[in-house]
Structures are given as structure tokens and as C-alpha cells.
N, C-alpha and C. Protein backbone atom coordinates (compact mmCIF):
# COMPACT_ATOMS: atom_id res chain seq x y z
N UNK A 1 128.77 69.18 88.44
CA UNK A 1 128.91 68.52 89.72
C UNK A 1 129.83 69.35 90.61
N UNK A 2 129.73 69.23 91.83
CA UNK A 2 130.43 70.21 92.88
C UNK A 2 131.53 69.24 93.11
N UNK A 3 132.85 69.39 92.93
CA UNK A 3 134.00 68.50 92.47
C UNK A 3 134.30 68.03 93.98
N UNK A 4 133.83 68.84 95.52
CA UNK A 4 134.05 68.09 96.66
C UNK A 4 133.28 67.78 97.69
N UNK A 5 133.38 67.56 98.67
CA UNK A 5 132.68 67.55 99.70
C UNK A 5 132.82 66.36 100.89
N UNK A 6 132.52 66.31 101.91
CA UNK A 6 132.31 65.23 102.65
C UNK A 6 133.17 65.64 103.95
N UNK A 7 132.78 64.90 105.55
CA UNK A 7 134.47 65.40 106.39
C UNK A 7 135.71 65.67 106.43
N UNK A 8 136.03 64.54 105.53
CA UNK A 8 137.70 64.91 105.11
C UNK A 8 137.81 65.81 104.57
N UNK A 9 137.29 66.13 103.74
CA UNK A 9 137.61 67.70 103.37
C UNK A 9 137.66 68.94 103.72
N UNK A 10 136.22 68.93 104.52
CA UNK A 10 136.27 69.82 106.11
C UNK A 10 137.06 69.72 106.66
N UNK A 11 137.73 68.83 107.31
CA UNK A 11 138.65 68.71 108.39
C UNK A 11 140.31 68.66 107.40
N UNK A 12 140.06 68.51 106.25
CA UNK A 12 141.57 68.66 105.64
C UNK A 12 141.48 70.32 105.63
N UNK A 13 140.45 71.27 105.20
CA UNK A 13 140.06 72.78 105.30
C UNK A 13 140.82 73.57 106.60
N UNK A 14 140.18 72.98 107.90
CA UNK A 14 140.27 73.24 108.89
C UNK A 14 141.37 73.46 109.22
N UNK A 15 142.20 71.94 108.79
CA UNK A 15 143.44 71.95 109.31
C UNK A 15 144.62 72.93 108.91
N UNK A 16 144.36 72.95 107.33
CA UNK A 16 145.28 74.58 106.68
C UNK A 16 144.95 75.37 107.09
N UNK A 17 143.80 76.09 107.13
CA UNK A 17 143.30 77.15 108.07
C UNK A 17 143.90 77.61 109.25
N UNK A 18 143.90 76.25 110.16
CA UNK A 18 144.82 76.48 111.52
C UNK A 18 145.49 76.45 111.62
N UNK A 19 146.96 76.33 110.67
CA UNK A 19 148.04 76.32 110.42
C UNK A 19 148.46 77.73 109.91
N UNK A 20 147.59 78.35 108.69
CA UNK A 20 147.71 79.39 107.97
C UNK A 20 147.55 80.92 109.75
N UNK A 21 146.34 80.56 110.25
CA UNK A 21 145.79 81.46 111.39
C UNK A 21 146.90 81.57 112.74
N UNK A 22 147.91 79.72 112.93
CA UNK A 22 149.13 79.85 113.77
C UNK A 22 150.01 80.68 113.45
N UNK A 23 150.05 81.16 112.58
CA UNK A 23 151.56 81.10 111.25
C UNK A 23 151.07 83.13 111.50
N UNK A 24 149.73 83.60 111.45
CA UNK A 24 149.19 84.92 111.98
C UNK A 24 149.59 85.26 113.40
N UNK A 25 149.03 84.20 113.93
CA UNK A 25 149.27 84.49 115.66
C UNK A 25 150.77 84.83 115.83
N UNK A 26 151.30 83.96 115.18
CA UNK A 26 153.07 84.34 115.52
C UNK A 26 153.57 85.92 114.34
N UNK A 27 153.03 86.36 113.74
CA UNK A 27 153.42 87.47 113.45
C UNK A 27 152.89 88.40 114.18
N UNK A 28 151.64 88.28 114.59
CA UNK A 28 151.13 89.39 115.29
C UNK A 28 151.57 89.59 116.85
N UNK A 29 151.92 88.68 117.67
CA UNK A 29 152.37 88.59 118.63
C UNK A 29 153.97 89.36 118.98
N UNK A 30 154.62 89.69 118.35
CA UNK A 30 155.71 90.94 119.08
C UNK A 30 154.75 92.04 118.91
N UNK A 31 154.04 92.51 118.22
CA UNK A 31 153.41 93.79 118.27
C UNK A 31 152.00 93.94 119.39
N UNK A 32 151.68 93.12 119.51
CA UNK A 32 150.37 92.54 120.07
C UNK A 32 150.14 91.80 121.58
N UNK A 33 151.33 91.71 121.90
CA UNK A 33 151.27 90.30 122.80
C UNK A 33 150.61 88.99 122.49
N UNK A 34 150.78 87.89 123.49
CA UNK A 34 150.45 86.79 122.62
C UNK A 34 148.46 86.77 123.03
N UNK A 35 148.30 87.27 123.91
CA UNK A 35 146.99 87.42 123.70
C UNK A 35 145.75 87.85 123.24
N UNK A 36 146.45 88.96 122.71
CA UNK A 36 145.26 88.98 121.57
C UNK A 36 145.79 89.16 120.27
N UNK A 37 147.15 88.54 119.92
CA UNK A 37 147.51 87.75 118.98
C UNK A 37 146.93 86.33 118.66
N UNK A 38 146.73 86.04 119.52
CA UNK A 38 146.06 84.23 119.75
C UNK A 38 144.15 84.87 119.30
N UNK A 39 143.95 85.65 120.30
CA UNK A 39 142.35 86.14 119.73
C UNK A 39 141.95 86.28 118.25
N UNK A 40 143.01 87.09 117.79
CA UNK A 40 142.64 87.34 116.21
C UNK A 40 142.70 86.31 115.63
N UNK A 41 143.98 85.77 115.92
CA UNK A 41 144.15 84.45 115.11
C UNK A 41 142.94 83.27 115.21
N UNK A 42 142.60 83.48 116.21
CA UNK A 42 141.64 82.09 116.87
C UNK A 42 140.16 82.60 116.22
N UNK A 43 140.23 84.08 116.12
CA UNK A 43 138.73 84.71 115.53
C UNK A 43 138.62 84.30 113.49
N UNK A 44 139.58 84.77 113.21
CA UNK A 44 139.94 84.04 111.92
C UNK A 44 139.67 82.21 111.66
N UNK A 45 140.51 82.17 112.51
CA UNK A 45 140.41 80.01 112.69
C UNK A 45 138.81 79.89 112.58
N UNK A 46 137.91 80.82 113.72
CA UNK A 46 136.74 80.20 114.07
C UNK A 46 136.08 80.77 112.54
N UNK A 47 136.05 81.59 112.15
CA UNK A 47 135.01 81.76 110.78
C UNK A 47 135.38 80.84 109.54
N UNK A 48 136.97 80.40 109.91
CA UNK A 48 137.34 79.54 108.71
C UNK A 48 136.57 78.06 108.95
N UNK A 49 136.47 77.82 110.14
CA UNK A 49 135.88 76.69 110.48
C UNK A 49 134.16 76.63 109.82
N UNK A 50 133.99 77.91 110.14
CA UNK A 50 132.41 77.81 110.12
C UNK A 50 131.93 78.29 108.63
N UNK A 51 132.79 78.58 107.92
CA UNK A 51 132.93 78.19 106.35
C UNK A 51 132.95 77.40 105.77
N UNK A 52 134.54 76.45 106.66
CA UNK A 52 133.97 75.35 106.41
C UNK A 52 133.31 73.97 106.14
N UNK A 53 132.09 73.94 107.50
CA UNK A 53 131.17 73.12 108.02
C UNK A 53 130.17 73.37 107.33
N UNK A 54 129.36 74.60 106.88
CA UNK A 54 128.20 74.67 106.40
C UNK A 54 128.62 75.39 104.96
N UNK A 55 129.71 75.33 104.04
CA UNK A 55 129.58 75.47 102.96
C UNK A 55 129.83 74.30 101.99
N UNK A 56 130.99 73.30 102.88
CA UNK A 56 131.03 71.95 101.93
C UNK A 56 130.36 71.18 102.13
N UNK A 57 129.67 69.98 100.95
CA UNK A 57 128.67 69.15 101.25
C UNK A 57 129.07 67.85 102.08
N UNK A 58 128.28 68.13 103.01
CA UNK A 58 128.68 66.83 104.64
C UNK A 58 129.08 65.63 103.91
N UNK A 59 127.90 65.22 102.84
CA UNK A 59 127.70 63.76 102.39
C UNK A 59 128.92 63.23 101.10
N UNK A 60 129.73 64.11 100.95
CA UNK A 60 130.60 63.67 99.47
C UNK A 60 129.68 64.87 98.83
N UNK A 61 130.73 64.91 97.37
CA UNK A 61 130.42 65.71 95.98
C UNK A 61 128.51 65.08 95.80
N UNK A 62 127.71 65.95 96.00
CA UNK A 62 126.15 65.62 96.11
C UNK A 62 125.87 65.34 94.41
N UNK A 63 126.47 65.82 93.44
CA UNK A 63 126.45 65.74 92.04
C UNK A 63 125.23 66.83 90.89
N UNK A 64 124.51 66.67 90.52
CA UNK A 64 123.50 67.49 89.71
C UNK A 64 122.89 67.70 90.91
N UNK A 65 122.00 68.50 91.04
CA UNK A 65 120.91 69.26 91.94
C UNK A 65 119.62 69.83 90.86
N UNK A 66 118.35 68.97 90.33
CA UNK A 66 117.45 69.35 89.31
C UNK A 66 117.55 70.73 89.58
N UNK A 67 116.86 71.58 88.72
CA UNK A 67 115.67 72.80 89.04
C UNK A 67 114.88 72.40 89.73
N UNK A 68 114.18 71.67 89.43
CA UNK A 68 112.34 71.27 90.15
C UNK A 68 113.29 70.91 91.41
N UNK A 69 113.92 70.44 91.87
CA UNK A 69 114.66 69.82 93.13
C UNK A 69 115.17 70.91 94.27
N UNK A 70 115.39 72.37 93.09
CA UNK A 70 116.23 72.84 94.25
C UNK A 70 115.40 73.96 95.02
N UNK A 71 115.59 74.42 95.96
CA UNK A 71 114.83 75.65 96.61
C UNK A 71 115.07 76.99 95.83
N UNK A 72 113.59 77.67 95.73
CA UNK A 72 113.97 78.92 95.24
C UNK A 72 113.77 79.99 96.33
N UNK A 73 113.53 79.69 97.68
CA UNK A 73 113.59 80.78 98.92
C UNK A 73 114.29 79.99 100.26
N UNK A 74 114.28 80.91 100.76
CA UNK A 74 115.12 80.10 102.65
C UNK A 74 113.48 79.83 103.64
N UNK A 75 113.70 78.57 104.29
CA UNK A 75 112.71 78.33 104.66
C UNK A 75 112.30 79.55 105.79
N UNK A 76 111.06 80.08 105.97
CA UNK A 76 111.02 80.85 107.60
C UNK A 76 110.30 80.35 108.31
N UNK A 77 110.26 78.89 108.09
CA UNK A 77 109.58 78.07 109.26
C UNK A 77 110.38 78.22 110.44
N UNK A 78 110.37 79.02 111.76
CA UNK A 78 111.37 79.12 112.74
C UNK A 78 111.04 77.97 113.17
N UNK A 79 112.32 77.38 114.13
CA UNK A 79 112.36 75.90 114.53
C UNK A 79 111.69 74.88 113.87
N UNK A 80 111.89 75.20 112.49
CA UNK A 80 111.68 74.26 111.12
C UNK A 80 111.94 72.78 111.10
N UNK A 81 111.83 72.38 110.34
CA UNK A 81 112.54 71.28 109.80
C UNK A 81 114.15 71.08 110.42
N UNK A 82 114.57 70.58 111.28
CA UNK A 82 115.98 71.29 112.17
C UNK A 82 116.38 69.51 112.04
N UNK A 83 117.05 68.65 110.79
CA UNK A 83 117.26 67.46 111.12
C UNK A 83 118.39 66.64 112.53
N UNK A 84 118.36 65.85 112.76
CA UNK A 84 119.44 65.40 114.23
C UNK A 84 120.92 65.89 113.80
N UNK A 85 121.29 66.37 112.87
CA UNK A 85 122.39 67.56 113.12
C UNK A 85 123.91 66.38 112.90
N UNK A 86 125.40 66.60 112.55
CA UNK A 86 125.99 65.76 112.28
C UNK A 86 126.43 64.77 113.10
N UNK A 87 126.68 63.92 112.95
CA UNK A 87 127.40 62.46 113.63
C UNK A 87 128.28 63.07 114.83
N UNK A 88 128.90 64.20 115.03
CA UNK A 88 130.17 64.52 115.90
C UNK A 88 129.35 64.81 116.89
N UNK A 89 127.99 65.39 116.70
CA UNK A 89 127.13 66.11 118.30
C UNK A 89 126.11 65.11 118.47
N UNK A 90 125.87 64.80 119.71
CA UNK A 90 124.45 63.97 119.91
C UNK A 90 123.37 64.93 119.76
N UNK A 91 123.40 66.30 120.46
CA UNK A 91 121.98 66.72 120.17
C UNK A 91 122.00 67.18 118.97
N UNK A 92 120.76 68.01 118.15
CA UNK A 92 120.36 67.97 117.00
C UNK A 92 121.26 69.52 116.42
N UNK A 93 120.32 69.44 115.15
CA UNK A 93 121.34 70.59 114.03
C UNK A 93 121.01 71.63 114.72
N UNK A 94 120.11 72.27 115.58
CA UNK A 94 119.88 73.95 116.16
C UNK A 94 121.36 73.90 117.15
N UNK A 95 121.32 72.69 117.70
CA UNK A 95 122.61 72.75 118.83
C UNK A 95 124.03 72.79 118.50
N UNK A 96 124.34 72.25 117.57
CA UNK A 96 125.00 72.54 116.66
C UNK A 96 125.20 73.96 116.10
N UNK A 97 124.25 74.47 115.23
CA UNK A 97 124.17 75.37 114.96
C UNK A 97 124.79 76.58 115.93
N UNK A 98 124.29 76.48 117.24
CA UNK A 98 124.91 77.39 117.87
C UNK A 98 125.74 77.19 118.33
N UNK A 99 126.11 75.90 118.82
CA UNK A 99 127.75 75.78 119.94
C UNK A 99 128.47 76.29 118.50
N UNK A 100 128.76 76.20 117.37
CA UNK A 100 129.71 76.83 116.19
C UNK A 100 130.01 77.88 116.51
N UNK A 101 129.07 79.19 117.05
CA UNK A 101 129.38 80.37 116.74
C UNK A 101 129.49 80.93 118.03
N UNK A 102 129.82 80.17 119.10
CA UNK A 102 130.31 80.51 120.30
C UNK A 102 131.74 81.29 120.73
N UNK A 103 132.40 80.42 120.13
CA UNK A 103 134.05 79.90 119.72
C UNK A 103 134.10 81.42 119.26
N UNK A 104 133.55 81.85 118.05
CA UNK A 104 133.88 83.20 117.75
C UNK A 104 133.03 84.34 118.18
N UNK A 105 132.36 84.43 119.08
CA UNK A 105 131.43 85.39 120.29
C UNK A 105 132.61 85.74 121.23
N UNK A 106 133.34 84.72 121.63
CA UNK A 106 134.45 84.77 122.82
C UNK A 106 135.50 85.26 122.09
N UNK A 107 135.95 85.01 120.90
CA UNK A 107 137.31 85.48 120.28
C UNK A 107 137.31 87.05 120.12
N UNK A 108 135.67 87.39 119.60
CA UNK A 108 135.77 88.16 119.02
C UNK A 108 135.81 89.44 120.06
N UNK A 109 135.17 89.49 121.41
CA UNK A 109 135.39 90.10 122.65
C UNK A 109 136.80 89.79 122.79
N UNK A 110 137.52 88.78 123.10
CA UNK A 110 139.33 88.84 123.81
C UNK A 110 140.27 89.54 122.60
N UNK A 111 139.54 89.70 121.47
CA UNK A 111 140.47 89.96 120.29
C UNK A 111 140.24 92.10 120.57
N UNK A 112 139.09 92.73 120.40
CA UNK A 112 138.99 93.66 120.92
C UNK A 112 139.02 94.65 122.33
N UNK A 113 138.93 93.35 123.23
CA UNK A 113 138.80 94.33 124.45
C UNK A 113 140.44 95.11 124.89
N UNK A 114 141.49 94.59 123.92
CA UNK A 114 142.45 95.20 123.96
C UNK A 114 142.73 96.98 123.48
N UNK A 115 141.58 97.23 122.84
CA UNK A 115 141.90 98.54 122.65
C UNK A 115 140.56 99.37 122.81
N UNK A 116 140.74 100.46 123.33
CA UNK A 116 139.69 101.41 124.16
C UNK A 116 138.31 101.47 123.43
N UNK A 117 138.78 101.48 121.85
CA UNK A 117 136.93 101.15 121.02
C UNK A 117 136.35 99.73 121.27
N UNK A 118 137.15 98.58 121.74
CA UNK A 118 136.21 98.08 122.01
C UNK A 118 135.14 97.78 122.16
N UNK A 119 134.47 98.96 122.94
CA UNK A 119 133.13 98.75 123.40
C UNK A 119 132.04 99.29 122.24
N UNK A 120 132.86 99.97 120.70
CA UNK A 120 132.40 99.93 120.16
C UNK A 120 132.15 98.56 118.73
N UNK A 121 133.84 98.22 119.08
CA UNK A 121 134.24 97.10 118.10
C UNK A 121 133.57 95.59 118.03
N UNK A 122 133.32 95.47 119.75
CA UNK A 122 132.29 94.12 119.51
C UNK A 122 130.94 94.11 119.09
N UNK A 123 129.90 95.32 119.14
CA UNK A 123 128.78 95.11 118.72
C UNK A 123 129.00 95.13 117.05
N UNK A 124 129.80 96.07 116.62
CA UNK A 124 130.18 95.92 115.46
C UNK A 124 130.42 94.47 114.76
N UNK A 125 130.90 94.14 115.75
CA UNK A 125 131.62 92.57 115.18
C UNK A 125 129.95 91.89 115.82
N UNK A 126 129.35 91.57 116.39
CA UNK A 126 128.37 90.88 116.58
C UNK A 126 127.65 90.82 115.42
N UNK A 127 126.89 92.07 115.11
CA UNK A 127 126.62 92.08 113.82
C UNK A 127 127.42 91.79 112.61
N UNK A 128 128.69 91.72 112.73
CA UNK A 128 129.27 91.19 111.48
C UNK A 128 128.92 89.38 111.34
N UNK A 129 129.18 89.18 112.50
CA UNK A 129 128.94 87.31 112.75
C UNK A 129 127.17 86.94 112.46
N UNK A 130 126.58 88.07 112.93
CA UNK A 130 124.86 87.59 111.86
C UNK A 130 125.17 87.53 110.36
N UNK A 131 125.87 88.58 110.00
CA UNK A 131 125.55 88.85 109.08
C UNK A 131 126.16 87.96 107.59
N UNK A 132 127.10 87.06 108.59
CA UNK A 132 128.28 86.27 107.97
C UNK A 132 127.57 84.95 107.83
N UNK A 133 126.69 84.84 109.03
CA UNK A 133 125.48 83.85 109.00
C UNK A 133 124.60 84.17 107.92
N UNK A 134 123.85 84.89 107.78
CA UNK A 134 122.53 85.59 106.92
C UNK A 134 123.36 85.05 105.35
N UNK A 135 124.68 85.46 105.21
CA UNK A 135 125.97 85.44 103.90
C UNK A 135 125.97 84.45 103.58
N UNK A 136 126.13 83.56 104.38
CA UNK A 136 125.99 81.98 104.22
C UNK A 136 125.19 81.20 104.16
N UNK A 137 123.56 81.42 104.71
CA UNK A 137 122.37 81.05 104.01
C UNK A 137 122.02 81.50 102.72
N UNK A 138 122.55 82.84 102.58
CA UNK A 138 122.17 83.12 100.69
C UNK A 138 122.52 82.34 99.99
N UNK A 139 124.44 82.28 100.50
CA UNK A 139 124.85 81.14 99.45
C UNK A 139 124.53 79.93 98.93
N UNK A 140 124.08 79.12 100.47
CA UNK A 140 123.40 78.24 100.37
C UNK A 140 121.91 78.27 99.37
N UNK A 141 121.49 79.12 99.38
CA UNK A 141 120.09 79.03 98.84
C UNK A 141 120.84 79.38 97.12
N UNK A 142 121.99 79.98 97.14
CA UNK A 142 122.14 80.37 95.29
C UNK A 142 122.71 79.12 94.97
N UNK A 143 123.89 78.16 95.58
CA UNK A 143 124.68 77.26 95.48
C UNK A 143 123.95 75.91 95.81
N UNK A 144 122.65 75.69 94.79
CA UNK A 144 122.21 74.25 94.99
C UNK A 144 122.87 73.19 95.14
N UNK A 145 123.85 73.20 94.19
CA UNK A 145 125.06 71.97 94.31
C UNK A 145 125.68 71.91 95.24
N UNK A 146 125.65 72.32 96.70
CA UNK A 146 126.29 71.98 97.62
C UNK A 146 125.07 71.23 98.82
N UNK A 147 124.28 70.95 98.07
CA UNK A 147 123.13 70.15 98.27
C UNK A 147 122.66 70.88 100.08
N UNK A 148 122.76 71.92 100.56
CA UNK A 148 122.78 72.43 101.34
C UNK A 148 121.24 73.77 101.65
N UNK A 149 120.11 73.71 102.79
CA UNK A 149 119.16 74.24 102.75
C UNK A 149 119.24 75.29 103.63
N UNK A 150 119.02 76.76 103.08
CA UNK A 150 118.67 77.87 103.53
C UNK A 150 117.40 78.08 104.30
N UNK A 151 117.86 78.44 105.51
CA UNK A 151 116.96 78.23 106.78
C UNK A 151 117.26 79.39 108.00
N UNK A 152 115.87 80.10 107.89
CA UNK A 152 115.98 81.25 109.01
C UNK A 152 116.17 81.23 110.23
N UNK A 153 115.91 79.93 110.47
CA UNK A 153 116.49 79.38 111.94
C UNK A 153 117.64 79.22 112.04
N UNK A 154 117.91 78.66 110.91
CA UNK A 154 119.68 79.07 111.55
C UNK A 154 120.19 79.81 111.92
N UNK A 155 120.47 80.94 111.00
CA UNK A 155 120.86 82.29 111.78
C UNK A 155 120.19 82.35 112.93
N UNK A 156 119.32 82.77 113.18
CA UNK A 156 118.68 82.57 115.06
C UNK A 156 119.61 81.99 115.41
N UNK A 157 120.04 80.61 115.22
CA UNK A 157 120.78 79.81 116.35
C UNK A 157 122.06 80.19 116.14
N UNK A 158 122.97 80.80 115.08
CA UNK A 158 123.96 81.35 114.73
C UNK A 158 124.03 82.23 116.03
N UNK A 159 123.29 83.34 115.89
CA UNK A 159 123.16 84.87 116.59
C UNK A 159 123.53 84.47 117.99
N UNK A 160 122.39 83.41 118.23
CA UNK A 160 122.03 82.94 119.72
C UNK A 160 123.81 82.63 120.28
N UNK A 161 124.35 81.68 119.59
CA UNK A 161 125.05 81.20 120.24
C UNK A 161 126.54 81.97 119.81
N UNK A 162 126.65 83.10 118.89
CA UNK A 162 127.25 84.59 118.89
C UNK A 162 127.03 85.21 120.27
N UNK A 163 125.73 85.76 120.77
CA UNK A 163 125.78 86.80 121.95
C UNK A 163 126.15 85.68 122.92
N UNK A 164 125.79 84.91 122.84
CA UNK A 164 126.48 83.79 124.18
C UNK A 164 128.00 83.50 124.29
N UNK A 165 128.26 83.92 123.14
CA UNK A 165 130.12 83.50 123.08
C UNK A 165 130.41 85.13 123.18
N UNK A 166 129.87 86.48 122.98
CA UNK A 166 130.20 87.35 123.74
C UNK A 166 130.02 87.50 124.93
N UNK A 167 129.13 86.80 125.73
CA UNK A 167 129.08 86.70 127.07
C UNK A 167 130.04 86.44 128.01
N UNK A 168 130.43 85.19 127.41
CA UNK A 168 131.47 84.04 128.24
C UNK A 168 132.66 85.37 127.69
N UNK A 169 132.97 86.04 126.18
CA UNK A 169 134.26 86.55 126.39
C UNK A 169 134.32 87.36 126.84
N UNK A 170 133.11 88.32 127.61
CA UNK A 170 133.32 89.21 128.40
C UNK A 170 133.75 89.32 130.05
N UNK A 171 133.23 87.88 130.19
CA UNK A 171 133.79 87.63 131.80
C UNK A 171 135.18 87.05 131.41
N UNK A 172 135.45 86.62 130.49
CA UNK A 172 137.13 86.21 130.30
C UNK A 172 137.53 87.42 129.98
N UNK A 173 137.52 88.38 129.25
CA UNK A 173 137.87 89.51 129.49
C UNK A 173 138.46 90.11 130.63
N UNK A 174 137.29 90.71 131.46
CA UNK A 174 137.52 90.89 132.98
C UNK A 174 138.92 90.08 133.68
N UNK A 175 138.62 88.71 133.05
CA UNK A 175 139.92 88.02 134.26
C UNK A 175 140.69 87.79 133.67
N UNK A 176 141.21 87.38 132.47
CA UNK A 176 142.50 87.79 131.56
C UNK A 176 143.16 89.41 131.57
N UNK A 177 142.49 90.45 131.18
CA UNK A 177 142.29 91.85 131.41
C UNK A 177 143.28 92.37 130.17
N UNK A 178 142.89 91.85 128.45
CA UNK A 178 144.07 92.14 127.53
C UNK A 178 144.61 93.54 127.22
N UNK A 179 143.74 94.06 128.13
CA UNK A 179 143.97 95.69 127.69
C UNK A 179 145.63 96.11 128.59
N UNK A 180 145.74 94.73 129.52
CA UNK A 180 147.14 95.30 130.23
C UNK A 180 148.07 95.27 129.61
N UNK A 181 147.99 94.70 127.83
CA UNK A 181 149.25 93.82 127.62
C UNK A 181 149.55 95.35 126.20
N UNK A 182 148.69 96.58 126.41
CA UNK A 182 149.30 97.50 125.15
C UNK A 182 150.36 97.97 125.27
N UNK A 183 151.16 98.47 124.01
CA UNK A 183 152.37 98.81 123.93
C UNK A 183 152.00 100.47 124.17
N UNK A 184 153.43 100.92 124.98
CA UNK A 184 152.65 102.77 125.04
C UNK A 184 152.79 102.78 123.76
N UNK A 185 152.32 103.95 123.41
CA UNK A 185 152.20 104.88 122.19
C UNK A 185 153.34 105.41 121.95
């Protein structure tokens, strides 16, 4: 049996997380300034979050998971089976799916545009956030007991709402401007 699961546990997760990621921000910040001390930290917070929402089971400890019961591939029905998504969002699980990975699209631009690779560091990091997605449907599909279904649409809506949270952090970029805040060399 998978010994946890359910909101409280998510949100008990969350909450160390954001405590552990404050507790970052304030070390990194004399070296860093507080702004893209707060970025890293907040880029960390957001993957801890999104660890974990879709790795613990929503419903409580789900218990045995048969063989015959469990999936042996990720669905590639695109815009699949996409159920109305959890109690906290009215619209459904794709919307969901992507407002999650927004949060760290934007971090992950204000956390780099501080230093001149940048412009190599966010596509880098874009693809790291698919790929953290793609990481987390495997699991899902190896980790039956977290009663949880591997689905190619997700990632889509992962990605989707990744380049959209690099969007928004690129015009916050521009008007924050963290590259003013480096220490000379």
C-alpha cells in the first residue's frame, strides 16, 4: 500500500518546501540581490509544488493497485480522457494542468535573465520543465500505487503553459530589468 496521499499531505509538502525554498532565498540574497534570489527560490518552490500535486495520490493512500488494473503504457489519446480536474479549479484537468507550470515559465526567465547566458539558460530550462513533465508521467505509469494515469496530453498542457509562463517572464523581465542588480566582477 502507498502509506500516503490525499490534500493534506500536498499542502503539508508544499508548505516545508516553502519554508525550506524561503530559508534559500535568504541565503542567496547578499550575493544575488533579492531578486533573483526570490526567482530561484520561487523556481525551486514551483517544481516542489508540482511534485507535489501530481505525484501524491489526490484521493488518500489508494491501497493495492491489481496487475490486470494497472496501465502498462501512457495514454496518446491527445485531449484524452482529461477528467473535471481537482476541486480547487472550476475548469477541467488540461487547465489545471497548465496554469501549474506557468508559475515556473516566469521564475525560470526572472531567475536567469540576470546573467548574460541567459538567453541561452532559459531554453535550456524550458526543456528541462518538459522534460520534468515527460519524468513525471513515467513515474506515474511505473508507480501504479499512486493510483495516478500517464497521459500525453499532459505534458502538452505542461509545455503549453511552460512557454506561456516564459512569456509573461519575459515582459517582467524587461520591466523589473534583474540584470541591473549584478555584483561587478
Amino acid at each position: 500500500m502507498f502509506p500516503v496521499g490525499g490534500v493534506g499531505v500536498m499542502l503539508l509538502l508544499i508548505a516545508v518546501a516553502g519554508l525550506l525554498c524561503g530559508l534559500l532565498a535568504v541565503v542567496l540574497r547578499p550575493r544575488l540581490g533579492w531578486l533573483s534570489a526570490l526567482a530561484i527560490a520561487g523556481f525551486v518552490w514551483s517544481l516542489a509544488i508540482i511534485g507535489s500535486i501530481t505525484l501524491i495520490p489526490a484521493n488518500g493512500a489508494p491501497g493495492i493497485v491489481s496487475a490486470e488494473g494497472r496501465l502498462t503504457t501512457c495514454s496518446w489519446d491527445i485531449g484524452g480522457p482529461a477528467p473535471d480536474g481537482f476541486w480547487i479549479f472550476s475548469g477541467g484537468q488540461r487547465l489545471l494542468n497548465t496554469l501549474v507550470f506557468v508559475p515556473a515559465g516566469v521564475l525560470l526567465v526572472l531567475a536567469c535573465a540576470r546573467w548574460r547566458a541567459g538567453w541561452v539558460l532559459v531554453p535550456l530550462g524550458l526543456a528541462g520543465l518538459a522534460a520534468y513533465s515527460a519524468g513525471i508521467e513515467a513515474t506515474q505509469l511505473a508507480l501504479a500505487r499512486i493510483d495516478r494515469a500517464c497521459d500525453v496530453t499532459d505534458v502538452v498542457d505542461n509545455v503549453t503553459g511552460a512557454v506561456l509562463g516564459v512569456a509573461v517572464g519575459i515582459v517582467l523581465a524587461l520591466v523589473l530589468r534583474p540584470w541591473r542588480h549584478r555584483r561587478p566582477a
